[in-house]
PDB file of N, CA and C in Angstrom:
ATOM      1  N   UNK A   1       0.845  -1.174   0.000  1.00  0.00           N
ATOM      2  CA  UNK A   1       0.000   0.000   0.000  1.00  0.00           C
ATOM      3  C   UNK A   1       0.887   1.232   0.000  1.00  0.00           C
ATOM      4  N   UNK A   2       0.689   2.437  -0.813  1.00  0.00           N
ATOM      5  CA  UNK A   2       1.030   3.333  -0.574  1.00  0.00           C
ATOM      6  C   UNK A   2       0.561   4.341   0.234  1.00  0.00           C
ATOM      7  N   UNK A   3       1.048   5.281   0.805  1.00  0.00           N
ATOM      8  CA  UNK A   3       0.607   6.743   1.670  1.00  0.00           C
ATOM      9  C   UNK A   3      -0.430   6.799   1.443  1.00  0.00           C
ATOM     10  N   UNK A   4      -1.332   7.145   0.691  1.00  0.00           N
ATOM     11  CA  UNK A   4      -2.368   7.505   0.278  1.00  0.00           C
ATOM     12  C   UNK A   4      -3.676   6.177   0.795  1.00  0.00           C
ATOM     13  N   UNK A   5      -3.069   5.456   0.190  1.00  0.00           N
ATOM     14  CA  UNK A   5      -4.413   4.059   0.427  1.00  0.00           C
ATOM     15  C   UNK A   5      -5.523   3.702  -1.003  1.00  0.00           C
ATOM     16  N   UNK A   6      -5.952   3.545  -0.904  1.00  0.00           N
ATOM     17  CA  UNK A   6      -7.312   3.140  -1.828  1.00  0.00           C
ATOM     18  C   UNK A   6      -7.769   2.464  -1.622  1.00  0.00           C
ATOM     19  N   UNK A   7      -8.753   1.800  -2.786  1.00  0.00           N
ATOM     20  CA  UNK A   7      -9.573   0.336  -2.778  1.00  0.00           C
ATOM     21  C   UNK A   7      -8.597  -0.449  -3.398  1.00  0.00           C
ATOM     22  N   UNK A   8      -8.582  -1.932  -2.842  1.00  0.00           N
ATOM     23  CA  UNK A   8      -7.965  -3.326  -2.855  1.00  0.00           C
ATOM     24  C   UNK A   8      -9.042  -3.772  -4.043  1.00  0.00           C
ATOM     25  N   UNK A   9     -10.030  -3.808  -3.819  1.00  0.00           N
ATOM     26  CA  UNK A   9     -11.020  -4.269  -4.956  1.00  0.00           C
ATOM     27  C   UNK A   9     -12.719  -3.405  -4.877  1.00  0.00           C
ATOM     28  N   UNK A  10     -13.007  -3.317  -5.748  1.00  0.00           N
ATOM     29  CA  UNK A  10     -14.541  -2.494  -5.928  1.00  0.00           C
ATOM     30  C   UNK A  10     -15.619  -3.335  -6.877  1.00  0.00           C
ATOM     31  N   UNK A  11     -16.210  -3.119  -6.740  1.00  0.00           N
ATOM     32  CA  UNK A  11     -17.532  -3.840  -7.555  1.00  0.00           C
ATOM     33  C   UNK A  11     -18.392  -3.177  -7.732  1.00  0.00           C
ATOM     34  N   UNK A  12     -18.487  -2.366  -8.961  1.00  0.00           N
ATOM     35  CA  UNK A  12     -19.484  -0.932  -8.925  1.00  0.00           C
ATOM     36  C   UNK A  12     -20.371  -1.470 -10.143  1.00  0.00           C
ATOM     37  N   UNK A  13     -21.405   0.020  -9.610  1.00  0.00           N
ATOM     38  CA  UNK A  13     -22.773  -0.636 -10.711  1.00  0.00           C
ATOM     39  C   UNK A  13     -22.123  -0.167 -12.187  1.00  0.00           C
ATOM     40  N   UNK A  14     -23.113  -0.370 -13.218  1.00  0.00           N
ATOM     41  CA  UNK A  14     -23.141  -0.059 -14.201  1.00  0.00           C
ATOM     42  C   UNK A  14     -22.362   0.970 -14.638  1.00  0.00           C
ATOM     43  N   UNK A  15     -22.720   2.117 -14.048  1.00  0.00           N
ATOM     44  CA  UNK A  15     -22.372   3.762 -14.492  1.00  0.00           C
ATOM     45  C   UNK A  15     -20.882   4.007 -13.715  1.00  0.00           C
ATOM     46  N   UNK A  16     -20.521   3.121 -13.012  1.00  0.00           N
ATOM     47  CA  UNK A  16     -19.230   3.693 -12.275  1.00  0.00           C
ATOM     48  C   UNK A  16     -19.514   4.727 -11.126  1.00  0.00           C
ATOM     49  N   UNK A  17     -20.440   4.675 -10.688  1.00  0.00           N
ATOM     50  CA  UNK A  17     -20.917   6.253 -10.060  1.00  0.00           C
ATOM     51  C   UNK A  17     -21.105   5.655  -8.322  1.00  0.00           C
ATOM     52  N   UNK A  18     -21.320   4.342  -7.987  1.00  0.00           N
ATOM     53  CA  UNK A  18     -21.377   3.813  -6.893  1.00  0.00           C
ATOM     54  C   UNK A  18     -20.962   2.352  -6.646  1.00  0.00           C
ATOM     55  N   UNK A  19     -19.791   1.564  -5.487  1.00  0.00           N
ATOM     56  CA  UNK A  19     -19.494   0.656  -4.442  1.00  0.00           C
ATOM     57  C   UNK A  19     -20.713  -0.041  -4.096  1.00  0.00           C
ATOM     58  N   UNK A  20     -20.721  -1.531  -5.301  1.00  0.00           N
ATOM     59  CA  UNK A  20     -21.583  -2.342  -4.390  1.00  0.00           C
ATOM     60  C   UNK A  20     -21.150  -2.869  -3.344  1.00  0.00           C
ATOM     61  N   UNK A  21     -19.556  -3.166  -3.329  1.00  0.00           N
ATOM     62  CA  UNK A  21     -18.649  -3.892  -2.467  1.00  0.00           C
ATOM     63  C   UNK A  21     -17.635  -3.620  -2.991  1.00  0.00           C
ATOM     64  N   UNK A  22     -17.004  -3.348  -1.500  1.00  0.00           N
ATOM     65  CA  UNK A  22     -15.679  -3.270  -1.747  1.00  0.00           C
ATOM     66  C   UNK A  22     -14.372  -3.254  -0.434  1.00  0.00           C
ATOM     67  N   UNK A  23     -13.004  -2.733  -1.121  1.00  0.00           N
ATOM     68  CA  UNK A  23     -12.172  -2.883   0.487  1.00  0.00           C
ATOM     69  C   UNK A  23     -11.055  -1.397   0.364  1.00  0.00           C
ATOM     70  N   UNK A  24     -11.383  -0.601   1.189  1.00  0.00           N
ATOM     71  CA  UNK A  24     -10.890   0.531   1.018  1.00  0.00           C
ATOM     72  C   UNK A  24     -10.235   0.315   2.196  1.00  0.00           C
ATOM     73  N   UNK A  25      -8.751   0.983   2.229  1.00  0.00           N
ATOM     74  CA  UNK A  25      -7.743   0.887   2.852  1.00  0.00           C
ATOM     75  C   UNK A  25      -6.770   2.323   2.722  1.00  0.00           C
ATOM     76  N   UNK A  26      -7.220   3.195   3.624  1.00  0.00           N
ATOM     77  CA  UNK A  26      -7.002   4.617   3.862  1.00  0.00           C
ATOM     78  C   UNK A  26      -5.559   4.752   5.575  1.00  0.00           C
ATOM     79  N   UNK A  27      -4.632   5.357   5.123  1.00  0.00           N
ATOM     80  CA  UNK A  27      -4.200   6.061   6.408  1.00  0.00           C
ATOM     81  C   UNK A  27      -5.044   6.570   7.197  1.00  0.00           C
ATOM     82  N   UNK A  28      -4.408   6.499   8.868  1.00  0.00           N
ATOM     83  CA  UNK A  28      -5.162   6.876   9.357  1.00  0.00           C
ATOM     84  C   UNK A  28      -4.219   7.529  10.354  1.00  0.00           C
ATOM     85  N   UNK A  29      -4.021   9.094  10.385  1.00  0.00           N
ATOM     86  CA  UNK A  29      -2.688   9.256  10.866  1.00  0.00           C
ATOM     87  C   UNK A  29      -1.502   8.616  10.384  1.00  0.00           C
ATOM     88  N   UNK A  30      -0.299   9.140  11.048  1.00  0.00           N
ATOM     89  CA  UNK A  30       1.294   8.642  10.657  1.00  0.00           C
ATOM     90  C   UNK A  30       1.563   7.303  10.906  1.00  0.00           C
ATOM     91  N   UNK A  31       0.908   6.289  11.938  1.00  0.00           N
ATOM     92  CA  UNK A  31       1.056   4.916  12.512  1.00  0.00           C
ATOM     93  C   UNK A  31       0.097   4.137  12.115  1.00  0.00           C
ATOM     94  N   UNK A  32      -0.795   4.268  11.797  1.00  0.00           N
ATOM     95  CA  UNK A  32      -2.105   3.377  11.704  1.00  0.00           C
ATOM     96  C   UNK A  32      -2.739   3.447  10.602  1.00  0.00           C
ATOM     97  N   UNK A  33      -3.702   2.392  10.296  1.00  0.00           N
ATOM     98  CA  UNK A  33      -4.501   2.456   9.139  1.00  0.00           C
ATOM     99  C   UNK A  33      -5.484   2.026   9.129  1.00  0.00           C
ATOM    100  N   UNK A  34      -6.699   2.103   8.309  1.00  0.00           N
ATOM    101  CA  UNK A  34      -8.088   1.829   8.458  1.00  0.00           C
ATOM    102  C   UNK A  34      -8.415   0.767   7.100  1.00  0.00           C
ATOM    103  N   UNK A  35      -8.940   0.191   8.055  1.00  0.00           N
ATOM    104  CA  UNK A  35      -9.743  -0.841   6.600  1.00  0.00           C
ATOM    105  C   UNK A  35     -11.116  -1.255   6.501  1.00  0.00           C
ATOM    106  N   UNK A  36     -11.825  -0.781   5.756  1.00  0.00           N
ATOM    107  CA  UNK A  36     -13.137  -0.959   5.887  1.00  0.00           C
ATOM    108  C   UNK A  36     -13.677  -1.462   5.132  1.00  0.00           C
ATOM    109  N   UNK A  37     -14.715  -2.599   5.421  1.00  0.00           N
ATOM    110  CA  UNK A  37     -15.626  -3.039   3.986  1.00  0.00           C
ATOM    111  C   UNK A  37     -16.783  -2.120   4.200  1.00  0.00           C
ATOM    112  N   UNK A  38     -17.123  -1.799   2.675  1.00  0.00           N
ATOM    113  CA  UNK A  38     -17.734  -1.012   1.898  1.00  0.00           C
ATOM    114  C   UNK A  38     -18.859  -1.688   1.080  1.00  0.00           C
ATOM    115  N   UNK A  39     -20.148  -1.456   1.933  1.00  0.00           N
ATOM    116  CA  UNK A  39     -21.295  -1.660   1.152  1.00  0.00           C
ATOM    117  C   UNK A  39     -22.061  -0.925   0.928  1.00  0.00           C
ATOM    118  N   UNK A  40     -22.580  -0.975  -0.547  1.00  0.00           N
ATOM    119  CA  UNK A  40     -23.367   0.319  -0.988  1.00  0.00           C
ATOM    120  C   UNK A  40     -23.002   1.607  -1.058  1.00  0.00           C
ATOM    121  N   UNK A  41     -21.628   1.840  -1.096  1.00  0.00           N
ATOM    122  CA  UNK A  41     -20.872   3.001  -0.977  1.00  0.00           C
ATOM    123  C   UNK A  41     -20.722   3.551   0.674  1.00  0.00           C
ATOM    124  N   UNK A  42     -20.922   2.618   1.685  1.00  0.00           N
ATOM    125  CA  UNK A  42     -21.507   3.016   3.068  1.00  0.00           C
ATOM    126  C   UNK A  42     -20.134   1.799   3.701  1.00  0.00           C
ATOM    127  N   UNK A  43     -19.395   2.141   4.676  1.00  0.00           N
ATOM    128  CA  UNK A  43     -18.251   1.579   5.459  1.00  0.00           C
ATOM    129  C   UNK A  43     -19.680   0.863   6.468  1.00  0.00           C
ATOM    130  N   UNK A  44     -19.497  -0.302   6.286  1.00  0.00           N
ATOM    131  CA  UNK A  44     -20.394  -1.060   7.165  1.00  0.00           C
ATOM    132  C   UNK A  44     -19.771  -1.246   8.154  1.00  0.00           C
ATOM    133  N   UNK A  45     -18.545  -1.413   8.417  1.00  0.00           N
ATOM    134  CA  UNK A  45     -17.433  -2.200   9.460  1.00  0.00           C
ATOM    135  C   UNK A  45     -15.684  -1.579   8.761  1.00  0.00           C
ATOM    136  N   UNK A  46     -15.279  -1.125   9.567  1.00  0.00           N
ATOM    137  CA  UNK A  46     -14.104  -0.529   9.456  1.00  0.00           C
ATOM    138  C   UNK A  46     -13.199  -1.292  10.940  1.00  0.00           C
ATOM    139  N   UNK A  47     -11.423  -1.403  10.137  1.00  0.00           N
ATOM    140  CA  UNK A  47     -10.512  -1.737  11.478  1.00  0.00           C
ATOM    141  C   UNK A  47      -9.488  -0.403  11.620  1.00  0.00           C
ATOM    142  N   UNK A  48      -9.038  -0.494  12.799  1.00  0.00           N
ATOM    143  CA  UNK A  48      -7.704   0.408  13.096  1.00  0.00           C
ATOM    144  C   UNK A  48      -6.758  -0.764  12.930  1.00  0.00           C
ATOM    145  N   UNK A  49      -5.688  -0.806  12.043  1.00  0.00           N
ATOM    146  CA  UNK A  49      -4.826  -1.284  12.698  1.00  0.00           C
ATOM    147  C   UNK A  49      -3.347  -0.662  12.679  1.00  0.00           C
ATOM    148  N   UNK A  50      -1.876  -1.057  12.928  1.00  0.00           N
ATOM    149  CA  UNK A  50      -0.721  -0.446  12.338  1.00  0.00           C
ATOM    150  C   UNK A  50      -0.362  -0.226  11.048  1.00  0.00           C
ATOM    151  N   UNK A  51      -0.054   0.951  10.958  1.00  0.00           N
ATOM    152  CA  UNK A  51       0.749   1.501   9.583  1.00  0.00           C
ATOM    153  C   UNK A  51       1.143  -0.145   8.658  1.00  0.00           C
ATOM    154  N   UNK A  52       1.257  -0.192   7.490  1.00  0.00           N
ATOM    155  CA  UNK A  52       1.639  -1.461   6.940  1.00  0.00           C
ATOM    156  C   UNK A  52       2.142  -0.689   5.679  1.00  0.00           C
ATOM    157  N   UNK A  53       1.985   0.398   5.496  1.00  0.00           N
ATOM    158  CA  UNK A  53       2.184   0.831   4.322  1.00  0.00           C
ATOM    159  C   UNK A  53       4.076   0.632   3.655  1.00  0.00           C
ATOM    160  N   UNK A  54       3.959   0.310   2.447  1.00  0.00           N
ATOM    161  CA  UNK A  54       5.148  -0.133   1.694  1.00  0.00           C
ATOM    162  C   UNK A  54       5.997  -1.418   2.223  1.00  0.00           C
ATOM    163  N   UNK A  55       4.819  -2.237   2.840  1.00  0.00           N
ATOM    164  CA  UNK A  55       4.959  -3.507   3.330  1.00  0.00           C
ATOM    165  C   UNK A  55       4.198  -4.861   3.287  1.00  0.00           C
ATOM    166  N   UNK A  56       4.366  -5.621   2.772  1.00  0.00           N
ATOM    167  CA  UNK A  56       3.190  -6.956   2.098  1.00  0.00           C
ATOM    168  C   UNK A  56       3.269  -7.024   3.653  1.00  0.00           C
ATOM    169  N   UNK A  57       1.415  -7.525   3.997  1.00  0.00           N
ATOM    170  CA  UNK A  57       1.090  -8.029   4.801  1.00  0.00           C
ATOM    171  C   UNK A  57      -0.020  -8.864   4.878  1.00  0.00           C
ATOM    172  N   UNK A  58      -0.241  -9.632   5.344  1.00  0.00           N
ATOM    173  CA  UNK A  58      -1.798 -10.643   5.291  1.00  0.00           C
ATOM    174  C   UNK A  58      -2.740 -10.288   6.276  1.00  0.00           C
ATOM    175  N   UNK A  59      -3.872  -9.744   5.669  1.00  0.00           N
ATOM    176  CA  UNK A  59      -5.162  -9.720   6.568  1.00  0.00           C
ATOM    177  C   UNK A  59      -6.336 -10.828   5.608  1.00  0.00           C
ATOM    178  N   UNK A  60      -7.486 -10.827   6.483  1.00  0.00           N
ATOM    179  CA  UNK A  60      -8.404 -11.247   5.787  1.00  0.00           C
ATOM    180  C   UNK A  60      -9.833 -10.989   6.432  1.00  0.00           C
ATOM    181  N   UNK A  61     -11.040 -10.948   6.055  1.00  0.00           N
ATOM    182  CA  UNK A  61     -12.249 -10.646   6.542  1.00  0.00           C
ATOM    183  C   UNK A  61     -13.425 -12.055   6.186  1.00  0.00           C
ATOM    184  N   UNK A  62     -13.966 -12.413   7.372  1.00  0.00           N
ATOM    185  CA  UNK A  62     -15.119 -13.088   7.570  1.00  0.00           C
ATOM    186  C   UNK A  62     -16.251 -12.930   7.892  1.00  0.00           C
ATOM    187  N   UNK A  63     -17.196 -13.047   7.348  1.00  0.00           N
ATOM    188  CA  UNK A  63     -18.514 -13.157   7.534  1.00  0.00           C
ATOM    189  C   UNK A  63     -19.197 -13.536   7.837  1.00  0.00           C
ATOM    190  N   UNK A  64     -19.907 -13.978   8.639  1.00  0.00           N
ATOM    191  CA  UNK A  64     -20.351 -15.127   8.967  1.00  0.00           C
ATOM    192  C   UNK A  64     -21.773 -14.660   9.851  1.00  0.00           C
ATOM    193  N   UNK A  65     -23.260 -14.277   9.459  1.00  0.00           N
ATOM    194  CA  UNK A  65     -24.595 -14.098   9.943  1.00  0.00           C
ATOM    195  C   UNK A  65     -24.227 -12.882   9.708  1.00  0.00           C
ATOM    196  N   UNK A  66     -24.490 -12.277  11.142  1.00  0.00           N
ATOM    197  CA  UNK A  66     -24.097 -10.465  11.402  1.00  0.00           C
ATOM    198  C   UNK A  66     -22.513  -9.921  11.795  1.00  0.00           C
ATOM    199  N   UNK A  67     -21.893 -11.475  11.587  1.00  0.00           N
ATOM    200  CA  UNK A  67     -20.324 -10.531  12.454  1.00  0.00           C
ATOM    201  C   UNK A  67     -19.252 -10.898  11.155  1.00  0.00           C
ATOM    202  N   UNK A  68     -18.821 -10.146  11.686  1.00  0.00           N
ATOM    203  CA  UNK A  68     -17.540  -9.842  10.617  1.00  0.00           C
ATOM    204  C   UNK A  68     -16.461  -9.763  11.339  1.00  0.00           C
ATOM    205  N   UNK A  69     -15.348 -10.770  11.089  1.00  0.00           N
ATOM    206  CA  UNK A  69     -14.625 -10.780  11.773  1.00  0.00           C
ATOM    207  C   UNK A  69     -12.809 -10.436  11.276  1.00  0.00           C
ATOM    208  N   UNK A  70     -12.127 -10.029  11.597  1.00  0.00           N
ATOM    209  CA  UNK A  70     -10.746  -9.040  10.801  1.00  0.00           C
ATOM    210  C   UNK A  70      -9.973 -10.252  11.413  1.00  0.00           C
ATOM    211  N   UNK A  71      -8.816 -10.550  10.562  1.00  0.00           N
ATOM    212  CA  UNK A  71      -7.824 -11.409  10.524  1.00  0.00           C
ATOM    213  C   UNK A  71      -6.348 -10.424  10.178  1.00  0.00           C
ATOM    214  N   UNK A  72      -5.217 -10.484  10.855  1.00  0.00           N
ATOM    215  CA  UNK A  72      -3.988  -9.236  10.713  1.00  0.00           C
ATOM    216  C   UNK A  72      -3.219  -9.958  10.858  1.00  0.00           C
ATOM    217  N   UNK A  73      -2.162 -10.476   9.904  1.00  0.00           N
ATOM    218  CA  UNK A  73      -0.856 -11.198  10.024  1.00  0.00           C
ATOM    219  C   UNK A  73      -1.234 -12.376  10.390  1.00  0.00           C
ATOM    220  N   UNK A  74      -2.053 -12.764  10.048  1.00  0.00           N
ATOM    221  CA  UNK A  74      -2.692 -14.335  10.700  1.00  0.00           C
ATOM    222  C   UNK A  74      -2.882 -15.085  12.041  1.00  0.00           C
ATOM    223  N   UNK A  75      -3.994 -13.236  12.511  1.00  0.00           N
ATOM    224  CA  UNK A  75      -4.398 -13.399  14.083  1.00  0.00           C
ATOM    225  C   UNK A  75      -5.376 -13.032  13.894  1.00  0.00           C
ATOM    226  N   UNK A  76      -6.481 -13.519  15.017  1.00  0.00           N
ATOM    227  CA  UNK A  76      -7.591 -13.253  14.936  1.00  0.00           C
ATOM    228  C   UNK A  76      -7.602 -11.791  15.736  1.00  0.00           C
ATOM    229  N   UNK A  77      -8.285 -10.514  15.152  1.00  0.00           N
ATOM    230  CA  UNK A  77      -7.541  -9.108  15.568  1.00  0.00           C
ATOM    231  C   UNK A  77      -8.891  -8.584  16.164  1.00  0.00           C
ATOM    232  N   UNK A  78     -10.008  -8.817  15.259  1.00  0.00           N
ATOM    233  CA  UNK A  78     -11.448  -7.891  16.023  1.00  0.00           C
ATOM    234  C   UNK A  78     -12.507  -8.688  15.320  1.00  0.00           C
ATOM    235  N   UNK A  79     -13.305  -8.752  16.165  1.00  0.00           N
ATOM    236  CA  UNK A  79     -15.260  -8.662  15.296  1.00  0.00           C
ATOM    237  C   UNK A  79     -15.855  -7.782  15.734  1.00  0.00           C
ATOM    238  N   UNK A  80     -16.428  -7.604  14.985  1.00  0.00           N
ATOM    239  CA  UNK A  80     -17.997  -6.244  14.721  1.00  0.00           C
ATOM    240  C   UNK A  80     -19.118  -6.907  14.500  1.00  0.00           C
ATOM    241  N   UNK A  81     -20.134  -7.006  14.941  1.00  0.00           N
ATOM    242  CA  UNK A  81     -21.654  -7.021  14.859  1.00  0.00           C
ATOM    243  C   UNK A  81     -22.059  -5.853  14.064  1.00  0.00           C
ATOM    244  N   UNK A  82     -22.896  -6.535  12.721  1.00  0.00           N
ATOM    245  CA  UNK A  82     -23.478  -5.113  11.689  1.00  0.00           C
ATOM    246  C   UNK A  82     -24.619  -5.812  11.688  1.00  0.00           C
ATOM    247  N   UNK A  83     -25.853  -4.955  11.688  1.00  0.00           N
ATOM    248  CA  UNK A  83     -26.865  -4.160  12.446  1.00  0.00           C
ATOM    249  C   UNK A  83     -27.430  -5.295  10.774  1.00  0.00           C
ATOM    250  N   UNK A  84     -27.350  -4.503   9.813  1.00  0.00           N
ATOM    251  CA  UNK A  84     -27.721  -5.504   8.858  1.00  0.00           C
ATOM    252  C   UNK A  84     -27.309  -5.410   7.560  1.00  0.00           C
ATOM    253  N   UNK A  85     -27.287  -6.830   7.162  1.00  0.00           N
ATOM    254  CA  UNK A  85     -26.345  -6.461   5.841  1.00  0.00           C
ATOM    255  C   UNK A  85     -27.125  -6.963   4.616  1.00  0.00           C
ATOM    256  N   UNK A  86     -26.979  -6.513   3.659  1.00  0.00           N
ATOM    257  CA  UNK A  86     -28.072  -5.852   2.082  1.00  0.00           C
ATOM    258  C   UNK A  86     -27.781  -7.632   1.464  1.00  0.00           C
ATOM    259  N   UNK A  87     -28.577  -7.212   0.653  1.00  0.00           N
ATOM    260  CA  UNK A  87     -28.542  -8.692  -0.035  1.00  0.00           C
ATOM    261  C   UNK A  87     -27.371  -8.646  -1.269  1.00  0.00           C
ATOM    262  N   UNK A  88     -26.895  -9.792  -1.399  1.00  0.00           N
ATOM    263  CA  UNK A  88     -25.600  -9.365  -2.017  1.00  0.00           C
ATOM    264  C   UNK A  88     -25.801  -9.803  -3.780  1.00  0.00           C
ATOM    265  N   UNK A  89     -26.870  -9.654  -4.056  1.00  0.00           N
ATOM    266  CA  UNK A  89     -27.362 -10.227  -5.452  1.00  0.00           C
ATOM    267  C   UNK A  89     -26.949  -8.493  -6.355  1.00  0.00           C
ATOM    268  N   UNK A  90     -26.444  -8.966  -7.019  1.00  0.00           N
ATOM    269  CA  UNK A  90     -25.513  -8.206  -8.115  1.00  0.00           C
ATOM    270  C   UNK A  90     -26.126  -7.956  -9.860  1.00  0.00           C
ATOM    271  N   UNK A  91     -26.291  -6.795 -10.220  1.00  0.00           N
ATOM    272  CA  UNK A  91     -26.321  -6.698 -11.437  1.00  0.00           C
ATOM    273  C   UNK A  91     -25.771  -7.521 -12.550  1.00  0.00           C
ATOM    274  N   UNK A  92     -25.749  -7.723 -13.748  1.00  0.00           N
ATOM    275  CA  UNK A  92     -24.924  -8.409 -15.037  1.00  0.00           C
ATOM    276  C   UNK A  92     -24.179  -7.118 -15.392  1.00  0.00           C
ATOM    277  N   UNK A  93     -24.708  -5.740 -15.145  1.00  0.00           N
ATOM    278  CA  UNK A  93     -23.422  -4.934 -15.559  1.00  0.00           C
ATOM    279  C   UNK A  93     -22.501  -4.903 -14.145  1.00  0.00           C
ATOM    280  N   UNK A  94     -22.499  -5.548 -13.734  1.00  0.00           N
ATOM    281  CA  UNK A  94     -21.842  -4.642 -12.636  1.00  0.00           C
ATOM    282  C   UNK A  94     -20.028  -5.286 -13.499  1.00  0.00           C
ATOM    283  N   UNK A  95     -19.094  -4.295 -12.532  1.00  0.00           N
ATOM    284  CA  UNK A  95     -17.886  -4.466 -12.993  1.00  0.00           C
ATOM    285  C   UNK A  95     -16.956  -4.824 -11.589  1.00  0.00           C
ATOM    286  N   UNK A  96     -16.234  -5.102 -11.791  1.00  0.00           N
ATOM    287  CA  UNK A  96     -14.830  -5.692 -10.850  1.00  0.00           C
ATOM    288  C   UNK A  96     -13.714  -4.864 -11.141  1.00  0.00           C
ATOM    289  N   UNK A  97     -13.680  -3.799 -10.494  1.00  0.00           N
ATOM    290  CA  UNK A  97     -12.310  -3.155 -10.686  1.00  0.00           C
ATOM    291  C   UNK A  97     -11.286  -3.557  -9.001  1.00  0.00           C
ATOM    292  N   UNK A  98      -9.844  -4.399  -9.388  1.00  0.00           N
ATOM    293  CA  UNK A  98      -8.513  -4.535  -8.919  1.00  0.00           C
ATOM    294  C   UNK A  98      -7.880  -3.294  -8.475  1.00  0.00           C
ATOM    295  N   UNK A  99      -7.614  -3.281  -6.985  1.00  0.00           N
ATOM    296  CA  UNK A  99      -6.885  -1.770  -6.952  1.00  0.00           C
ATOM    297  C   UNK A  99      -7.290   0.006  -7.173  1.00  0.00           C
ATOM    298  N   UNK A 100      -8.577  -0.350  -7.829  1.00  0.00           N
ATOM    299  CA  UNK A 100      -9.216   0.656  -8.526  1.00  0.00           C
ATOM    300  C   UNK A 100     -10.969   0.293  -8.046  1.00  0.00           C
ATOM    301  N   UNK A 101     -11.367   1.879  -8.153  1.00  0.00           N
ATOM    302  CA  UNK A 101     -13.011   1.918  -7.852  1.00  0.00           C
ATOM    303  C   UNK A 101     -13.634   2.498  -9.214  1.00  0.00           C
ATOM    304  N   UNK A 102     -13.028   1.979 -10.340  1.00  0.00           N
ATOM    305  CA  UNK A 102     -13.325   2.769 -11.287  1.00  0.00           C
ATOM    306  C   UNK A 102     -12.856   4.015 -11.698  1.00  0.00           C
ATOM    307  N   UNK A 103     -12.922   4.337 -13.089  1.00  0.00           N
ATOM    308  CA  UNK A 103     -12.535   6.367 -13.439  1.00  0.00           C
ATOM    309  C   UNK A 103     -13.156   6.961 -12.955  1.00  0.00           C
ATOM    310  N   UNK A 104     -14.479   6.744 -12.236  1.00  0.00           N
ATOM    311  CA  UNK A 104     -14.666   8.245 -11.834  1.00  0.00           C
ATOM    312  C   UNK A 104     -14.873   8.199 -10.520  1.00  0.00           C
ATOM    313  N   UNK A 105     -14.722   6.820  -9.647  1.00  0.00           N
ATOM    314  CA  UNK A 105     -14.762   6.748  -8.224  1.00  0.00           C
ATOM    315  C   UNK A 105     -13.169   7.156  -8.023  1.00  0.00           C
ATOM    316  N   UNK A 106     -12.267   6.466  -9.276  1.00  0.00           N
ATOM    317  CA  UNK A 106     -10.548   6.357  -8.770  1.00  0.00           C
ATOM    318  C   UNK A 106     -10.500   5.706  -7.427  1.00  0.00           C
ATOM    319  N   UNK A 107      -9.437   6.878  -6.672  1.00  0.00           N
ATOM    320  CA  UNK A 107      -9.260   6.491  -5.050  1.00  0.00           C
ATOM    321  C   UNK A 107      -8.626   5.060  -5.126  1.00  0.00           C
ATOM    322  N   UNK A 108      -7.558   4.340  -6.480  1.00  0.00           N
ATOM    323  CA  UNK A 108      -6.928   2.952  -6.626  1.00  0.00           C
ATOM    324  C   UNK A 108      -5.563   3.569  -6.134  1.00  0.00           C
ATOM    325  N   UNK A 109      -4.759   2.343  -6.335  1.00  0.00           N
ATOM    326  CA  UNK A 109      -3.267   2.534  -5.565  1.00  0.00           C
ATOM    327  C   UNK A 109      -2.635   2.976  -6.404  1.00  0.00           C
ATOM    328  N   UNK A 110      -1.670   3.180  -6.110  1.00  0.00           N
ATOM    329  CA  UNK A 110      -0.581   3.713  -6.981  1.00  0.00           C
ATOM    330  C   UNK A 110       0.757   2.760  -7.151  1.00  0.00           C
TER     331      UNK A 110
END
């Protein structure tokens, strides 16, 4: 990740104009960083964790009913309880942008 952050992956509708899902990964301050999944253009569940930036690291996210649970270097790090989560049935346009939220969302890595 660089300074800046972005989306890891996006899944936007048709027009590029909105995040059905996605994983945005923003600084958060000089030490820390935020990672949030992104539904509906809306941070359902966000983590704090340490700076990682210009450093491969392994996280991962689970789901499982209402909790969502954050995985950091291959520890179990936090769960969140979300209130409720949208149905995850997807358009035929929708698109898969890598690194990127699309041209006109941008906000991808560098």
């Amino acid at each position: 990740m660089d300074k800046r952050g972005g989306y890891l992956f996006a899944a936007v509708n048709a027009y590029d104009s909105a995040v059905d899902i996605g994983l945005l990964i923003e600084p958060a301050g000089t030490k820390q960083t935020n990672i949030s999944l992104i539904v509906r253009s809306v941070a359902i569940v966000s983590f704090l964790v340490e700076d990682f930036s210009q450093q491969w690291t392994q996280f991962a996210l689970e789901v499982i009913d209402q909790t969502v649970t954050f995985y950091f270097k291959c520890r179990r790090f936090a769960s969140r309880q979300v209130t409720t989560l949208p149905d995850f049935s997807f358009d035929e346009a929708e698109k898969l942008y890598i690194a990127s939220a699309g041209p006109i969302i941008d906000n991808g890595f560098e």
